[in-house]
C-alpha atoms as a PDB file:
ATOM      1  CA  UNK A   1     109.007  99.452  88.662  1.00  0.00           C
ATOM      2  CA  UNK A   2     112.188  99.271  90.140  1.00  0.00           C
ATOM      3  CA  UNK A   3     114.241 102.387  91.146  1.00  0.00           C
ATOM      4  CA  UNK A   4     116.427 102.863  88.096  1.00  0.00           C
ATOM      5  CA  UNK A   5     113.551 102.952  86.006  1.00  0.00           C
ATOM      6  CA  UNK A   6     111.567 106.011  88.031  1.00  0.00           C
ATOM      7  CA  UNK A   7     114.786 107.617  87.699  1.00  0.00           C
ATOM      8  CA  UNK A   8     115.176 107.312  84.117  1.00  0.00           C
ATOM      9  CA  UNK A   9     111.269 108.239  83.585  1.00  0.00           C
ATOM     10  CA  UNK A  10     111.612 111.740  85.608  1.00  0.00           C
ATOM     11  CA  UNK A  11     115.037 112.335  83.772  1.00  0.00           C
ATOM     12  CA  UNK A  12     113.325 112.282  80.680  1.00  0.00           C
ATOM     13  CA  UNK A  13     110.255 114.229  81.925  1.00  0.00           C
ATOM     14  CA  UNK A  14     111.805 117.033  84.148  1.00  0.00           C
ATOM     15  CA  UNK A  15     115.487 118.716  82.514  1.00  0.00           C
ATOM     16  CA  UNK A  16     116.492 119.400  86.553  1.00  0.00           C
ATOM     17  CA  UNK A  17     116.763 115.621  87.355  1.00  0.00           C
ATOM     18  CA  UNK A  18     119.114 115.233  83.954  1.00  0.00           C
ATOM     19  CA  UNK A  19     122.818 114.679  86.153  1.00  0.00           C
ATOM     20  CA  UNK A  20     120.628 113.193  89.904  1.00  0.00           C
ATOM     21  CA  UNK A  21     120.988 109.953  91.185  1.00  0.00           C
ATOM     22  CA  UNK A  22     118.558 108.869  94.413  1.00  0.00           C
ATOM     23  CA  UNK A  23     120.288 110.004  97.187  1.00  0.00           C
ATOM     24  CA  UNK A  24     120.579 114.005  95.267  1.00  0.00           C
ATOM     25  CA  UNK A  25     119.180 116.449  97.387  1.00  0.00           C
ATOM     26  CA  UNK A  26     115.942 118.416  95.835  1.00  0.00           C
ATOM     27  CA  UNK A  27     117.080 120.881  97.425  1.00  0.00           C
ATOM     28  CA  UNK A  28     120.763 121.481  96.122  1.00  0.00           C
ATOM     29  CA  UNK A  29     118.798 121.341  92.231  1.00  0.00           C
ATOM     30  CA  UNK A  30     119.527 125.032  90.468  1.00  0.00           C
ATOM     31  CA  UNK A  31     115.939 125.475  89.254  1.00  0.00           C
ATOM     32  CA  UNK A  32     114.384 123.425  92.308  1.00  0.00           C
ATOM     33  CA  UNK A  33     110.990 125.422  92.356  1.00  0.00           C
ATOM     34  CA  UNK A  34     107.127 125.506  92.456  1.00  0.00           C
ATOM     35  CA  UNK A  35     107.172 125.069  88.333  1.00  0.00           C
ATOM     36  CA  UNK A  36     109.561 121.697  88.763  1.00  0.00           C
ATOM     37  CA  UNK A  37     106.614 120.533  91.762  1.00  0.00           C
ATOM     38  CA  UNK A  38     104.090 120.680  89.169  1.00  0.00           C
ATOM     39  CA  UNK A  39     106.338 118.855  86.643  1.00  0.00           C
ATOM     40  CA  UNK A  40     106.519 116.640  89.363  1.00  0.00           C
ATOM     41  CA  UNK A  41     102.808 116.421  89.708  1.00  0.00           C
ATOM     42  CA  UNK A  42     102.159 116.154  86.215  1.00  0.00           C
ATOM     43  CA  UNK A  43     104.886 113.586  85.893  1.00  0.00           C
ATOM     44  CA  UNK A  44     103.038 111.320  88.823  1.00  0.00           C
ATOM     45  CA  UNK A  45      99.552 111.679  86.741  1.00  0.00           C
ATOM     46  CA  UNK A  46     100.977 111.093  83.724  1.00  0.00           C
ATOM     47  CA  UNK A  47     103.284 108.045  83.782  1.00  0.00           C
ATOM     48  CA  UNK A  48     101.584 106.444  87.061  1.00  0.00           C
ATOM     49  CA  UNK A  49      98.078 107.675  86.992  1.00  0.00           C
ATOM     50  CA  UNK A  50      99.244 108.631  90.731  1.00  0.00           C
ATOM     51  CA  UNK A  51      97.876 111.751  91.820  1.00  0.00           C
ATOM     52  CA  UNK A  52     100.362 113.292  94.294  1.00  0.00           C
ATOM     53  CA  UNK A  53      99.799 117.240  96.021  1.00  0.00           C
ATOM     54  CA  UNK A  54     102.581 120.295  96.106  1.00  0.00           C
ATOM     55  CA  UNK A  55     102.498 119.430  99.983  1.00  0.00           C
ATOM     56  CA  UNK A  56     103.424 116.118  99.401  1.00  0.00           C
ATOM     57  CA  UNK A  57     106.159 116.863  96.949  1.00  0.00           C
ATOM     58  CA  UNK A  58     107.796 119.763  98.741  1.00  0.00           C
ATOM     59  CA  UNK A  59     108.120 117.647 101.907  1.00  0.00           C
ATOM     60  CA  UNK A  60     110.491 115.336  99.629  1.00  0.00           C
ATOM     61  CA  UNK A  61     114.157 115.578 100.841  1.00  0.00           C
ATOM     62  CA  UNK A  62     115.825 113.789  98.134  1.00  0.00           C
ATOM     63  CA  UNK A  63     114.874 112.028  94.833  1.00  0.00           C
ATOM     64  CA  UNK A  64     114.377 108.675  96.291  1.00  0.00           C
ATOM     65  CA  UNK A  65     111.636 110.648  98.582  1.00  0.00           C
ATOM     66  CA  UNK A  66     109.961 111.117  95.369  1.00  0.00           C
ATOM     67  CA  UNK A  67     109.969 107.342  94.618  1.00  0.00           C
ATOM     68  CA  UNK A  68     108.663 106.920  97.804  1.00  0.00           C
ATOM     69  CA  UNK A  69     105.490 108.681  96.892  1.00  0.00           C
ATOM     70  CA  UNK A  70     104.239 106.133  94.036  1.00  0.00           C
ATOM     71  CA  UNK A  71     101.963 102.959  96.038  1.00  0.00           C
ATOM     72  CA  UNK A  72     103.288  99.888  96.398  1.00  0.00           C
ATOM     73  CA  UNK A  73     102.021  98.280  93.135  1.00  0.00           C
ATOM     74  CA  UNK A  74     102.920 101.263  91.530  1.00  0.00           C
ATOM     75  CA  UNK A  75     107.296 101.372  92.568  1.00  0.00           C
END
């Protein structure tokens, strides 16, 4: 999957992502929150079968952090 694609896929999954790009900062997101980390989550299971923790998720920086989070075979 290449980046565009992730993007598009958590744009339609999570409203918050709706105007990102990559390089967005999570943090700088009006409703950036522990209910958007476990759309996040459930986003990862969902789509990718890739179970990912709150931890891991809240340690992101940006949006391509998040990308960074699905496996190899998986991004």
């Amino acid at each position: 999957m290449n980046s565009q694609a992730f993007l598009q896929a958590l744009k339609q999954d999570v409203d918050i992502f709706a105007h990102v790009n990559l390089e967005t900062p999570l943090n700088s997101l009006t409703g950036w929150d522990s209910l958007a980390t476990l759309l996040v989550i459930a986003h990862f299971e969902d789509k990718y079968g890739v179970a990912v923790s709150g931890l891991q998720v809240r340690a992101c920086v940006t949006v391509r952090d998040l990308l960074a989070l699905l496996p190899p075979s998986r991004s």
